[in-house]
N, C-alpha and C. Protein backbone atom coordinates (compact mmCIF):
# COMPACT_ATOMS: atom_id res chain seq x y z
N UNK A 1 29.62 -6.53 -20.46
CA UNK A 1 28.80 -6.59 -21.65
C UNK A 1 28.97 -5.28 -22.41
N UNK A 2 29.03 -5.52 -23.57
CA UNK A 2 29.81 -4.67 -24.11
C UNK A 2 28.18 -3.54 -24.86
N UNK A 3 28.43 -2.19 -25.51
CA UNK A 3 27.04 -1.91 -25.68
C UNK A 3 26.76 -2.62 -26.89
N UNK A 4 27.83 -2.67 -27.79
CA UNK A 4 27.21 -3.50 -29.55
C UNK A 4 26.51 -4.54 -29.03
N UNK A 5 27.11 -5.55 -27.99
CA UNK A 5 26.88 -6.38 -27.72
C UNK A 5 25.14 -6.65 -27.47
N UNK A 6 24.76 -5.40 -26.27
CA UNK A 6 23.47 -5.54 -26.19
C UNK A 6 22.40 -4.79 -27.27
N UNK A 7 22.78 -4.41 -28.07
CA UNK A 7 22.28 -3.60 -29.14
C UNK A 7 22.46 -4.35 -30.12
N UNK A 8 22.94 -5.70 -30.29
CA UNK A 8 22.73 -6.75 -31.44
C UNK A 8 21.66 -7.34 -30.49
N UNK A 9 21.76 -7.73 -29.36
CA UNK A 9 20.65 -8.49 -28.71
C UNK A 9 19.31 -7.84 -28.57
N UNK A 10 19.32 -7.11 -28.31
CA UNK A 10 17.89 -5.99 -28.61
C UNK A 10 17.24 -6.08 -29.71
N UNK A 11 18.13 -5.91 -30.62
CA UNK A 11 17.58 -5.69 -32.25
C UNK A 11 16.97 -6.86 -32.78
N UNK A 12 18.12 -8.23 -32.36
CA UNK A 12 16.90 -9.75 -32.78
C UNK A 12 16.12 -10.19 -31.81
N UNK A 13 15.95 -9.84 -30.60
CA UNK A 13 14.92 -9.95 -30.12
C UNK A 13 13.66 -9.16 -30.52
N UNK A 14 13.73 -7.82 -30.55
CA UNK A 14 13.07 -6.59 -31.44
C UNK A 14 12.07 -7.55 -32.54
N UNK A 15 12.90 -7.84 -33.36
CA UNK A 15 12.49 -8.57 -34.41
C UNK A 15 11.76 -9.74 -34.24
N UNK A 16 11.94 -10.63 -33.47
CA UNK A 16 10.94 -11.69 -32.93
C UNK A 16 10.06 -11.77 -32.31
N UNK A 17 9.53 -10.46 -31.19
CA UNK A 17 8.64 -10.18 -30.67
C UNK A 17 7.57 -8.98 -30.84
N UNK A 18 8.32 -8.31 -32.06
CA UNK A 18 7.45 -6.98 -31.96
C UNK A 18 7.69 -6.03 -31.30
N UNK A 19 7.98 -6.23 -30.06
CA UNK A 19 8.78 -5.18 -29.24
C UNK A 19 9.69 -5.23 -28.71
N UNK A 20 10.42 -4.29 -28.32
CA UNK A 20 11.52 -4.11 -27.78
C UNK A 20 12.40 -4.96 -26.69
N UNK A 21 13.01 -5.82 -26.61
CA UNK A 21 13.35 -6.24 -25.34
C UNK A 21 14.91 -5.74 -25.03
N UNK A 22 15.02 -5.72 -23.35
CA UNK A 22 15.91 -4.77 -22.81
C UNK A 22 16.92 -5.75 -22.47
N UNK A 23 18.20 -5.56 -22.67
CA UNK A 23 18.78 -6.84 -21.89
C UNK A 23 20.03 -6.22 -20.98
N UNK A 24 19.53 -7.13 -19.52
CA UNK A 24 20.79 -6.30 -18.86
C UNK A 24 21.18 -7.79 -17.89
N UNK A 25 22.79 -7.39 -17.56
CA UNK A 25 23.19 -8.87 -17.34
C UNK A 25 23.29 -9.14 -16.20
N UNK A 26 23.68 -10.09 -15.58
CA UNK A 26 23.82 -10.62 -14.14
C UNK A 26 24.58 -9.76 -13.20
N UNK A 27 23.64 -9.25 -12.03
CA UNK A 27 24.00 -8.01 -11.00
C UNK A 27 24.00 -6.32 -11.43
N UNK A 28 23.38 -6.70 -12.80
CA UNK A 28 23.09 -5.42 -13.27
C UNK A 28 21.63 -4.53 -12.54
N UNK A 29 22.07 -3.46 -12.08
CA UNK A 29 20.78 -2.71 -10.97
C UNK A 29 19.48 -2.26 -12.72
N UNK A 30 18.50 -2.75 -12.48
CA UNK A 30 17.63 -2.60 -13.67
C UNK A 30 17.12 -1.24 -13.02
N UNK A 31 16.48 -0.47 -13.96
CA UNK A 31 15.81 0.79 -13.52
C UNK A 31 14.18 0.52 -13.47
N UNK A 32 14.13 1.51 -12.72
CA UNK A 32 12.68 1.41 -12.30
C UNK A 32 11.87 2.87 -12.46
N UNK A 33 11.06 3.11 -12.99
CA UNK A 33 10.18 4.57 -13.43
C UNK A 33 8.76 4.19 -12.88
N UNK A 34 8.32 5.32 -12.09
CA UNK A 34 6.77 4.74 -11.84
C UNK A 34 5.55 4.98 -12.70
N UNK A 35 5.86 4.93 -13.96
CA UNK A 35 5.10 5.15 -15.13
C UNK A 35 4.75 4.16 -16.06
N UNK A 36 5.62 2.80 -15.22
CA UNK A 36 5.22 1.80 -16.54
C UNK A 36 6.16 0.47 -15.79
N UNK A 37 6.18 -0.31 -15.73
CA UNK A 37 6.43 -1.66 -15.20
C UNK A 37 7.18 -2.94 -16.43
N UNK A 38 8.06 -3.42 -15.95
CA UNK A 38 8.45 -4.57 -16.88
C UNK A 38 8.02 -6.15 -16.48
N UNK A 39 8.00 -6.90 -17.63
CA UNK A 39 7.56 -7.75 -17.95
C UNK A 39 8.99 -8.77 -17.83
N UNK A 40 9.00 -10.06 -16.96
CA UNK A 40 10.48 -10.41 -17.61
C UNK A 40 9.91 -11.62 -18.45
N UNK A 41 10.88 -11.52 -19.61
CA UNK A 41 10.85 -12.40 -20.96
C UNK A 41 11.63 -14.01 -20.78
N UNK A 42 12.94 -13.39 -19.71
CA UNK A 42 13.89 -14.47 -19.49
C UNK A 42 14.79 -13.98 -18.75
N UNK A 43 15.16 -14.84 -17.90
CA UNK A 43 15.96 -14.77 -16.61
C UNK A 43 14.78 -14.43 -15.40
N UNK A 44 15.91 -14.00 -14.08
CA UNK A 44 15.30 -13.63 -12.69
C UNK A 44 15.74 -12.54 -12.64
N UNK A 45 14.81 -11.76 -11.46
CA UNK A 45 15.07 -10.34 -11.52
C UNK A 45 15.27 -10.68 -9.80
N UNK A 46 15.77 -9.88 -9.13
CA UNK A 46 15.77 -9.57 -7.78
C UNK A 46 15.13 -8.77 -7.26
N UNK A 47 14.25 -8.35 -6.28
CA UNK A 47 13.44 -7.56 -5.91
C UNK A 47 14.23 -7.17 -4.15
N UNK A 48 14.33 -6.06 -3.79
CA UNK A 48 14.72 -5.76 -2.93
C UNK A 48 14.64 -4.17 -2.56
N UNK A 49 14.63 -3.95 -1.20
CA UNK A 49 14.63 -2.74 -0.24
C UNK A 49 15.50 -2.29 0.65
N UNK A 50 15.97 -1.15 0.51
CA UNK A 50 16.85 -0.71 1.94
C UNK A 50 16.67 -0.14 2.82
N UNK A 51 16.87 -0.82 4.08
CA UNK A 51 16.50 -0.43 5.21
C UNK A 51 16.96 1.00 5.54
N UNK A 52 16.47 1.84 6.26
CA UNK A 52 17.57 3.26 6.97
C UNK A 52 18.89 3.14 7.35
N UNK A 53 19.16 1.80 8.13
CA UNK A 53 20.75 1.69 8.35
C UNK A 53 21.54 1.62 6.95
N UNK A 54 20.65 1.11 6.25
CA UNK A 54 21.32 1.11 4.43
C UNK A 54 21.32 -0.70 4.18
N UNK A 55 20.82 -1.48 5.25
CA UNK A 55 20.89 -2.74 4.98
C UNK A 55 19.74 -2.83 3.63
N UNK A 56 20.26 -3.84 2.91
CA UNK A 56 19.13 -4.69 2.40
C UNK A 56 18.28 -5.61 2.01
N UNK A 57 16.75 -6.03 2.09
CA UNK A 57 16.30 -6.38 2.61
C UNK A 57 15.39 -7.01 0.84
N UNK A 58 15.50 -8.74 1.13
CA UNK A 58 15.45 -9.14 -0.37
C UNK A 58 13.46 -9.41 0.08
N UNK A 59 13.34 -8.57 -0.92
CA UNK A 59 11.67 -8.76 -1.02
C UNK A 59 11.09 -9.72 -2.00
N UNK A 60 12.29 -10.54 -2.56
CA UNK A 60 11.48 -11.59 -3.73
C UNK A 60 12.55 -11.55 -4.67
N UNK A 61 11.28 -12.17 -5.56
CA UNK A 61 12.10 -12.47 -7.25
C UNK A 61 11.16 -12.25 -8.18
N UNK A 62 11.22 -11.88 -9.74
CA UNK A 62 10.33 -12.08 -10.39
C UNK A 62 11.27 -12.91 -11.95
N UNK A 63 10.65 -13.78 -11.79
CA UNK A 63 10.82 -14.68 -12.61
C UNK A 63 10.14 -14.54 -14.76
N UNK A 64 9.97 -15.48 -15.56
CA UNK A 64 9.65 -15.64 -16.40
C UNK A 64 8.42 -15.20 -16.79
N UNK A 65 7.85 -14.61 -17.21
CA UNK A 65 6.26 -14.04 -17.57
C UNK A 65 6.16 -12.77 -16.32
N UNK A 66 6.65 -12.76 -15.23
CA UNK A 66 6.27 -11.81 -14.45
C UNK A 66 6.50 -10.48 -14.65
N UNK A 67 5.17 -9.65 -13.88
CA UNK A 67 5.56 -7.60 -14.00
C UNK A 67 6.18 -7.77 -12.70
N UNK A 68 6.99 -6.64 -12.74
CA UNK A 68 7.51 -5.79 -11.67
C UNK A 68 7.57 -4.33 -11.95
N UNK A 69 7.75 -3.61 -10.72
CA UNK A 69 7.86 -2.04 -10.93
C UNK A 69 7.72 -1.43 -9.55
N UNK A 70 7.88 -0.46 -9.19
CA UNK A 70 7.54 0.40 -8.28
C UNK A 70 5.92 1.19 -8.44
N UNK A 71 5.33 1.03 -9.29
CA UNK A 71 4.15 1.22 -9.35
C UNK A 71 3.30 0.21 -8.56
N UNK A 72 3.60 -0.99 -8.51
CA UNK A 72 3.46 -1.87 -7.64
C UNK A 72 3.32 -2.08 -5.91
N UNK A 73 4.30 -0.91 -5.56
CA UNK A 73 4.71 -0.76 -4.35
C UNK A 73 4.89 0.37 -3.72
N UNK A 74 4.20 0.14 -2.25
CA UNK A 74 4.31 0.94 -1.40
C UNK A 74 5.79 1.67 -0.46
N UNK A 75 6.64 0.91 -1.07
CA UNK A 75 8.18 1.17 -0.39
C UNK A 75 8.61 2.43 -1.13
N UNK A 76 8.94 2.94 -0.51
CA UNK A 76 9.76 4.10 -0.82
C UNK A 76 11.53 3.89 -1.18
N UNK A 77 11.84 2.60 -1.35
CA UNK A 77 13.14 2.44 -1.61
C UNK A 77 13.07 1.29 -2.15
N UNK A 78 13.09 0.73 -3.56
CA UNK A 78 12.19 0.16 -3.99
C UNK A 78 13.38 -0.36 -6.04
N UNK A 79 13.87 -2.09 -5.72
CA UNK A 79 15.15 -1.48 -6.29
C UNK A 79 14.99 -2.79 -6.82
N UNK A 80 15.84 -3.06 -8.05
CA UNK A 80 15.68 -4.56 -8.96
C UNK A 80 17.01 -4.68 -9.68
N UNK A 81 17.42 -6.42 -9.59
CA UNK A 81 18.73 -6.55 -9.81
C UNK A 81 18.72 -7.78 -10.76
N UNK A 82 19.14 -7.86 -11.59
CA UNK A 82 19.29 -8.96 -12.75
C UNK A 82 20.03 -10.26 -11.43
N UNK A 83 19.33 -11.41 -11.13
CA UNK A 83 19.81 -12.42 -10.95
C UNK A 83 20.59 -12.70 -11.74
N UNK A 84 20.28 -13.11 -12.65
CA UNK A 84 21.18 -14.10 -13.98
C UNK A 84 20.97 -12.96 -15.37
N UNK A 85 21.26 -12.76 -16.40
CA UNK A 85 21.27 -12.40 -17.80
C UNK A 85 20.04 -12.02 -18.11
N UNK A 86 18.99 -11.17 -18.10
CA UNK A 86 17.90 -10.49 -17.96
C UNK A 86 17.69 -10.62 -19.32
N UNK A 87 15.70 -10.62 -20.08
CA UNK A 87 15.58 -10.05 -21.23
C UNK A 87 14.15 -9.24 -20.79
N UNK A 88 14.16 -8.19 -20.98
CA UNK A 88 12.64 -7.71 -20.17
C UNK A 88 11.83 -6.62 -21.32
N UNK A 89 10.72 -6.43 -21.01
CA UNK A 89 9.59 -5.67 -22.01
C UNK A 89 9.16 -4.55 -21.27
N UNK A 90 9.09 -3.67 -22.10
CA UNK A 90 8.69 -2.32 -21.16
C UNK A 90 7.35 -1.88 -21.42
N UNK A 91 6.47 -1.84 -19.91
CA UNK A 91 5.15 -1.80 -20.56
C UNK A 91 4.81 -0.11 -20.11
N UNK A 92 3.77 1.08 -20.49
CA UNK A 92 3.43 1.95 -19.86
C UNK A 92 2.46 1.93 -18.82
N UNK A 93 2.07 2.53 -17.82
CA UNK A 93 1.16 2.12 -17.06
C UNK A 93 -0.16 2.20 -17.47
N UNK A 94 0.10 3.75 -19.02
CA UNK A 94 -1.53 3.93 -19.67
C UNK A 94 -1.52 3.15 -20.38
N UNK A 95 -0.78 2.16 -20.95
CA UNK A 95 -1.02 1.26 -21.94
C UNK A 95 -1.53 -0.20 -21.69
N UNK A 96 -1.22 -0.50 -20.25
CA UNK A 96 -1.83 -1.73 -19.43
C UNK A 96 -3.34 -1.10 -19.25
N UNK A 97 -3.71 -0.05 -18.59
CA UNK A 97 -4.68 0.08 -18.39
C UNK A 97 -6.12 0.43 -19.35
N UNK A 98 -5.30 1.20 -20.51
CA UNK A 98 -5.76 0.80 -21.98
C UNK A 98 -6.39 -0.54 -22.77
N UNK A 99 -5.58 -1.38 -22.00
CA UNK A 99 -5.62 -2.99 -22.72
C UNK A 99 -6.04 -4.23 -22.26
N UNK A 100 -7.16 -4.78 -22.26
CA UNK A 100 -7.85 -5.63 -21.55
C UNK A 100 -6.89 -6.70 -21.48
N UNK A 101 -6.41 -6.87 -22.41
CA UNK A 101 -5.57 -8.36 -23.05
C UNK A 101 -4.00 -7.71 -22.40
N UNK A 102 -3.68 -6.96 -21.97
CA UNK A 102 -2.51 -6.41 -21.15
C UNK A 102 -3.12 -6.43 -19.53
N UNK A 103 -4.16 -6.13 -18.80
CA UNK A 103 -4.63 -6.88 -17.92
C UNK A 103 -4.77 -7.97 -17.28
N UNK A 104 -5.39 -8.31 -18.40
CA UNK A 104 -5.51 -9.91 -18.00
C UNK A 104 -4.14 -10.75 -18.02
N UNK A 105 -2.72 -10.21 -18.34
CA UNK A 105 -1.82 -10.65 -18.16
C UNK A 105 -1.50 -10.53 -16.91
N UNK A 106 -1.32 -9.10 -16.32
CA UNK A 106 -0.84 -8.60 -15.60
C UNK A 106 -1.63 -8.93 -14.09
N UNK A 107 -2.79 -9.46 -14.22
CA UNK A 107 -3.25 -9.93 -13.09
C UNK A 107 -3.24 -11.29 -12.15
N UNK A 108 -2.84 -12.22 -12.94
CA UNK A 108 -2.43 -13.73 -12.73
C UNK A 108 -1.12 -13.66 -12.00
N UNK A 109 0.20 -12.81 -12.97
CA UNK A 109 1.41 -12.70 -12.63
C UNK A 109 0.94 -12.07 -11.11
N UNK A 110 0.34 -11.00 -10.57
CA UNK A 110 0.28 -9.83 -9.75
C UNK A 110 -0.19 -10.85 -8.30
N UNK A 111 -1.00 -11.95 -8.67
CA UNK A 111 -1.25 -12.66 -7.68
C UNK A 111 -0.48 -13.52 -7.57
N UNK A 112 -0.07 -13.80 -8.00
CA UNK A 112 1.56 -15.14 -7.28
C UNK A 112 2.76 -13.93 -7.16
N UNK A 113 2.99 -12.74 -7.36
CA UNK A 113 3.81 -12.19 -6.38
C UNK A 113 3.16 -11.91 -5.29
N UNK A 114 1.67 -11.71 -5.00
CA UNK A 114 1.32 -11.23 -3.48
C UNK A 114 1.67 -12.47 -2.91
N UNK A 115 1.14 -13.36 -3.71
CA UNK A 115 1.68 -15.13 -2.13
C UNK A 115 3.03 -15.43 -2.46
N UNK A 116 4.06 -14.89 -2.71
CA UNK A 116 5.28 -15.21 -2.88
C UNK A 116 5.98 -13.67 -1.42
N UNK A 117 5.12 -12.89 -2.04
CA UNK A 117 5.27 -11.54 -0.46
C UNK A 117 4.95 -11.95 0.53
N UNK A 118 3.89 -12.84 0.58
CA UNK A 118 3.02 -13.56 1.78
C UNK A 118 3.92 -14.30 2.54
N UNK A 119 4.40 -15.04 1.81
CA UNK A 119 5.37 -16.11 2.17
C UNK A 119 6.94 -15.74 2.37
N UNK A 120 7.02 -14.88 1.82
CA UNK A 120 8.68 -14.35 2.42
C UNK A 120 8.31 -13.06 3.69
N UNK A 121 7.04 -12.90 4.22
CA UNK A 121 6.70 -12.28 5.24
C UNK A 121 6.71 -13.03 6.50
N UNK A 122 5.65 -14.41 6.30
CA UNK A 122 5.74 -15.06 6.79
C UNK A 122 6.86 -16.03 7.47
N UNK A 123 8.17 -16.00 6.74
CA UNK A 123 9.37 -16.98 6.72
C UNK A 123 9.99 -15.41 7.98
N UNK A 124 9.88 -14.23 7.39
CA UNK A 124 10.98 -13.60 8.01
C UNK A 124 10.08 -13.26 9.77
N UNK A 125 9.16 -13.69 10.05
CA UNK A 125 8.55 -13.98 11.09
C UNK A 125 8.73 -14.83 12.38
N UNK A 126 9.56 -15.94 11.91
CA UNK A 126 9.94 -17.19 12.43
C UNK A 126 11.27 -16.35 13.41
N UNK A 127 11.19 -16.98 13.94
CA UNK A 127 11.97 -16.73 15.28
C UNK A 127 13.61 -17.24 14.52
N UNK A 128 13.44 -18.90 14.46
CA UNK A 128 14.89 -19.33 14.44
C UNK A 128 15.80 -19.39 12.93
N UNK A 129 16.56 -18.75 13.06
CA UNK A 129 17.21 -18.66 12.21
C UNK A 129 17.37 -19.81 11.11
N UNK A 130 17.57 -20.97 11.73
CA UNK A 130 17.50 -22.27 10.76
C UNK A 130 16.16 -22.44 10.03
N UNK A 131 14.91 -22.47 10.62
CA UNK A 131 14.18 -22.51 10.63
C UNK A 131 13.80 -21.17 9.37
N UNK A 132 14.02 -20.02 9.76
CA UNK A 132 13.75 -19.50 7.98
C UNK A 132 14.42 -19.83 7.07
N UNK A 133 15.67 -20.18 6.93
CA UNK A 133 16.59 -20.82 5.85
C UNK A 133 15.62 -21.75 5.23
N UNK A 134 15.05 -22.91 6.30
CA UNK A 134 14.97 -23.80 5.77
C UNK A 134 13.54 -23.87 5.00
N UNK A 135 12.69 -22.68 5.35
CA UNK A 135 11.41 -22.37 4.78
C UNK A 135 11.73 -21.43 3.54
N UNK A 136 12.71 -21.02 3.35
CA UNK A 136 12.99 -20.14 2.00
C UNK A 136 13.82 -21.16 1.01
N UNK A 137 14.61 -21.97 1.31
CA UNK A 137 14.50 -22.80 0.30
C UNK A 137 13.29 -23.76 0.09
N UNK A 138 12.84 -23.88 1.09
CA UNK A 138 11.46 -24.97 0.20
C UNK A 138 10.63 -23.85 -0.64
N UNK A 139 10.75 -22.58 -0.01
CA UNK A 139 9.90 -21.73 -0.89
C UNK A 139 10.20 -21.78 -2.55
N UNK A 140 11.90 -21.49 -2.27
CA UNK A 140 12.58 -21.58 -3.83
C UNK A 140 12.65 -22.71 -4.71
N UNK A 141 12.21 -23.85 -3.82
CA UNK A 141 12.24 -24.77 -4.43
C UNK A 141 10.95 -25.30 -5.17
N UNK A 142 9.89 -24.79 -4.97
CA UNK A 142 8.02 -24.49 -5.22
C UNK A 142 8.76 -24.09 -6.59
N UNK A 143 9.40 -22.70 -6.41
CA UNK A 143 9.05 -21.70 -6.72
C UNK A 143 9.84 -21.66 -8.69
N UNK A 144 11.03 -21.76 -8.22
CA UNK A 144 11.76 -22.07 -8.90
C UNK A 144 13.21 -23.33 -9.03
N UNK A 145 12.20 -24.37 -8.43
CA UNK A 145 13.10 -25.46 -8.54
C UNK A 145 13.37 -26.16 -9.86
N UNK A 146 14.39 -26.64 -10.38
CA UNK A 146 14.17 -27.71 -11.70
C UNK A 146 14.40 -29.18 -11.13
N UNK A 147 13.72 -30.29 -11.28
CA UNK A 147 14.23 -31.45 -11.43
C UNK A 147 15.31 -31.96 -12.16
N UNK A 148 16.22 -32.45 -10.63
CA UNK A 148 17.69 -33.29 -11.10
C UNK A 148 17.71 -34.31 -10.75
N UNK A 149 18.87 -35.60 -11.17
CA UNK A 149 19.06 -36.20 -10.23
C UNK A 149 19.13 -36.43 -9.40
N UNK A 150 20.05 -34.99 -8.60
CA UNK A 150 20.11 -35.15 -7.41
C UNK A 150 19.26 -35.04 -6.13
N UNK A 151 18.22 -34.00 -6.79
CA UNK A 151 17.18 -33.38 -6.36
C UNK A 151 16.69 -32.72 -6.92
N UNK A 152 16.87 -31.10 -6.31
CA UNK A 152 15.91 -30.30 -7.01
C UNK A 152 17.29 -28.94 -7.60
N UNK A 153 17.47 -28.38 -8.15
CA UNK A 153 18.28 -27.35 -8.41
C UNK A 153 17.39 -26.01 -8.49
N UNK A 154 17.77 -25.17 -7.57
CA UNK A 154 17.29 -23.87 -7.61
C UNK A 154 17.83 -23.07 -8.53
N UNK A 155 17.07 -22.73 -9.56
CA UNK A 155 17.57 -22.28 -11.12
C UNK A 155 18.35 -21.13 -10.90
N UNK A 156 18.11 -19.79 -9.72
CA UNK A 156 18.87 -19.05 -9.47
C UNK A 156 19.91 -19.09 -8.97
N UNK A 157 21.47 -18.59 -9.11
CA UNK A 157 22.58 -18.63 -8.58
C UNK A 157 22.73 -17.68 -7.91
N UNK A 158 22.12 -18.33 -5.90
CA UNK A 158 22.39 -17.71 -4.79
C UNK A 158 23.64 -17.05 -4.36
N UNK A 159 24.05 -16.14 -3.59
CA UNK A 159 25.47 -15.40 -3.11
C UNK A 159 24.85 -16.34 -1.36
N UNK A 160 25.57 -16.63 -0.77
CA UNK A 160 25.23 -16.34 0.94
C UNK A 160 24.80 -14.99 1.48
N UNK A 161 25.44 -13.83 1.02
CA UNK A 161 24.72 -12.71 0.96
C UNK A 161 23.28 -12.22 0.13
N UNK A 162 22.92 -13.27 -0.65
CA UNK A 162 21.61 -13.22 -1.22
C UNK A 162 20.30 -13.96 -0.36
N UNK A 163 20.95 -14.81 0.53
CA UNK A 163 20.19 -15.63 1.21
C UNK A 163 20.05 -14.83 2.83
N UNK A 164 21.37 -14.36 3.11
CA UNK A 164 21.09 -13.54 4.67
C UNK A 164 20.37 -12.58 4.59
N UNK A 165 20.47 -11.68 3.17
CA UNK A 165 19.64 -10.44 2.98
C UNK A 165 18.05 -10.95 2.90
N UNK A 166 17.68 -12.11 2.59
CA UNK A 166 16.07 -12.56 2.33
C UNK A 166 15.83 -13.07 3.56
N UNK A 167 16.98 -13.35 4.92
CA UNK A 167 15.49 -14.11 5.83
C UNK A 167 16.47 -13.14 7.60
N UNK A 168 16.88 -12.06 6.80
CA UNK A 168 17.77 -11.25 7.84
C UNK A 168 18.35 -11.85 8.46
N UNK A 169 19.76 -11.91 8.45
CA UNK A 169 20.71 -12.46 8.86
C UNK A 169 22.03 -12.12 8.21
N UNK A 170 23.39 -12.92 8.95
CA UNK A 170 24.44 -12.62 8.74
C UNK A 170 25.21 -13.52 7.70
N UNK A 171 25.39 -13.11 6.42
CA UNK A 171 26.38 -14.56 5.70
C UNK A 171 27.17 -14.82 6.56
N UNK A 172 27.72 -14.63 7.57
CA UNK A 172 28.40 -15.52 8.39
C UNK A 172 27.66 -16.67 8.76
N UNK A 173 26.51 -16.29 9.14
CA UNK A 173 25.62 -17.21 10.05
C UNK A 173 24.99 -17.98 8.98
N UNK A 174 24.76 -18.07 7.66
CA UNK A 174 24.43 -18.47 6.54
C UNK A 174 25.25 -19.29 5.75
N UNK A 175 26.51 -19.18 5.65
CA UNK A 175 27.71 -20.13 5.45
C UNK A 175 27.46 -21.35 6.24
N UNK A 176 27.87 -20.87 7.61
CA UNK A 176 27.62 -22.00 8.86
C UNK A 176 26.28 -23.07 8.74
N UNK A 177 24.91 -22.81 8.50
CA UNK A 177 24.10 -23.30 8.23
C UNK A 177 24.16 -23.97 6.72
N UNK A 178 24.58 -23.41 5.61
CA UNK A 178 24.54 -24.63 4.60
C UNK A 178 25.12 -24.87 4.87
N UNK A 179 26.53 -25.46 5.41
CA UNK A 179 28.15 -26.29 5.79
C UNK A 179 27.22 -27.39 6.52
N UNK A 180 26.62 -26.92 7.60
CA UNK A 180 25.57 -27.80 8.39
C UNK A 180 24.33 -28.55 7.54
N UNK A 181 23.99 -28.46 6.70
CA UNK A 181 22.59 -28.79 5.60
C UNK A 181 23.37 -29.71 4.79
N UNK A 182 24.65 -29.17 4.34
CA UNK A 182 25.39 -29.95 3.65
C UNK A 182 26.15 -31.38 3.98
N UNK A 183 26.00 -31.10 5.13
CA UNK A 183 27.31 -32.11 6.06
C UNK A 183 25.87 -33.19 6.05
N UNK A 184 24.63 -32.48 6.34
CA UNK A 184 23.77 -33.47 6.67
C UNK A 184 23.31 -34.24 5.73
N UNK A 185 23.91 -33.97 4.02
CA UNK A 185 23.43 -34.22 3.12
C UNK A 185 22.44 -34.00 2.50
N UNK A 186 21.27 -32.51 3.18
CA UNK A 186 20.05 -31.86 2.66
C UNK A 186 20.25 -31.35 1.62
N UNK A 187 21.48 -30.87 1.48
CA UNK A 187 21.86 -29.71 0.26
C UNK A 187 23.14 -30.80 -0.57
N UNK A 188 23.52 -29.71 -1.81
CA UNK A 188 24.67 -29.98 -2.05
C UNK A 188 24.64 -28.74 -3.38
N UNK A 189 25.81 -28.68 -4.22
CA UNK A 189 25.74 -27.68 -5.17
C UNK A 189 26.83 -28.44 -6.53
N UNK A 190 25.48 -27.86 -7.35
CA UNK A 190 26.16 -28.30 -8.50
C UNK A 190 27.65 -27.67 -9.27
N UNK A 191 28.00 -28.35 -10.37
CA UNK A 191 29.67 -27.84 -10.74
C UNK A 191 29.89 -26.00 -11.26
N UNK A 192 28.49 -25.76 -11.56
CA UNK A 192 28.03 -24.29 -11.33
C UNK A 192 27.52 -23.11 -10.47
N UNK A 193 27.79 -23.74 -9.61
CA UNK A 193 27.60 -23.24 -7.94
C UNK A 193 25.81 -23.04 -7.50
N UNK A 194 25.70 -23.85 -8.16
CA UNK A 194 23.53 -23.91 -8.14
C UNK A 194 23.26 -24.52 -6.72
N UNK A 195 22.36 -24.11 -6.17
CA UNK A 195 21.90 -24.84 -4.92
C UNK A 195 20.93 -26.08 -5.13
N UNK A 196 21.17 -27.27 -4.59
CA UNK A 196 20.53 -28.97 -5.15
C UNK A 196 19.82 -29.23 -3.63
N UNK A 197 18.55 -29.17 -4.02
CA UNK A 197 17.95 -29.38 -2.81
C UNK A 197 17.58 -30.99 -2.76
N UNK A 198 17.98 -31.70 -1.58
CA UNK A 198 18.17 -33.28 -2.25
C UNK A 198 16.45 -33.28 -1.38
């Protein structure tokens, strides 16, 4: 992405919303300041942590209307990755707290990431390996599924390394299990490499 590129996109978004929106593209590491939190406008964001060995360890997603930030969180390593083509709003932390009507946004979003933490706590709890796979896609599929034909399409475009890093495990061992989901006909993937939860 080129910079004109995102600096024409800024500017008409700018213009349609009043403020500023940031746009950064798919696998792009977004920054994080603990002074003020973003809002995403459009796309998924990735939420994730690294362990001491340097592994890392997928703590979520924040989706459409949602804040994220490190103000948020108690991790000390504490890191956000454009899923797909990002458009995000930059809020200050004195300016949320300034703003009743910036509150009251920020508190609805703040509780469906705690039960979305809840629940990817809970999944990475489970003993068997299949067995969290198969509780993190029903999660994703709540969460951010669309209705298809075929089923359900998980709007985000998973890596196998996006899926071993969320329920700890090896994309080796994560390959092997959708090949297996697939064979069984649970899964399948669309001509865009989307995950179809039948």
């Amino acid at each position: 992405m080129t910079q004109v590129y995102r600096a024409v996109l800024e500017r008409e978004q700018h213009n349609q919303t009043g403020r500023r929106l940031h746009f950064y593209a798919k696998g792009e590491e977004i920054p994080l300041v603990p002074q003020g939190v973003w809002q995403v406008n459009q796309g998924i964001v990735q939420l994730t942590t690294l362990c001491q060995n340097g592994e890392e360890v997928w703590l979520g997603w924040a989706e459409t209307s949602a804040f994220f930030g490190c103000c948020f969180s108690l991790l000390r390593s504490y890191q956000a990755k454009a899923l797909s083509d990002v458009r995000l709003t930059w809020f200050s932390q004195a300016e949320i707290e300034a703003s009743p009507h910036l509150s009251q946004l920020v508190l609805p979003q703040m509780v469906r990431r705690l039960r979305q933490a809840e629940a990817m706590l809970a999944i990475s709890g489970m003993r068997r390996v299949e067995d969290r796979l198969q509780q993190l896609l029903l999660l994703m599929k709540g969460e951010v599924g669309q209705p298809v034909a075929e089923g359900t399409r998980i709007s985000m475009r998973l890596t196998h390394q996006n899926l071993a890093n969320a329920i700890g495990t090896t994309r080796v061992t994560i390959t092997r299990l959708l090949g297996k989901l697939r064979s069984e006909g649970a899964i399948t993937f669309d001509r865009d490499r989307h995950l179809i939860i039948k």
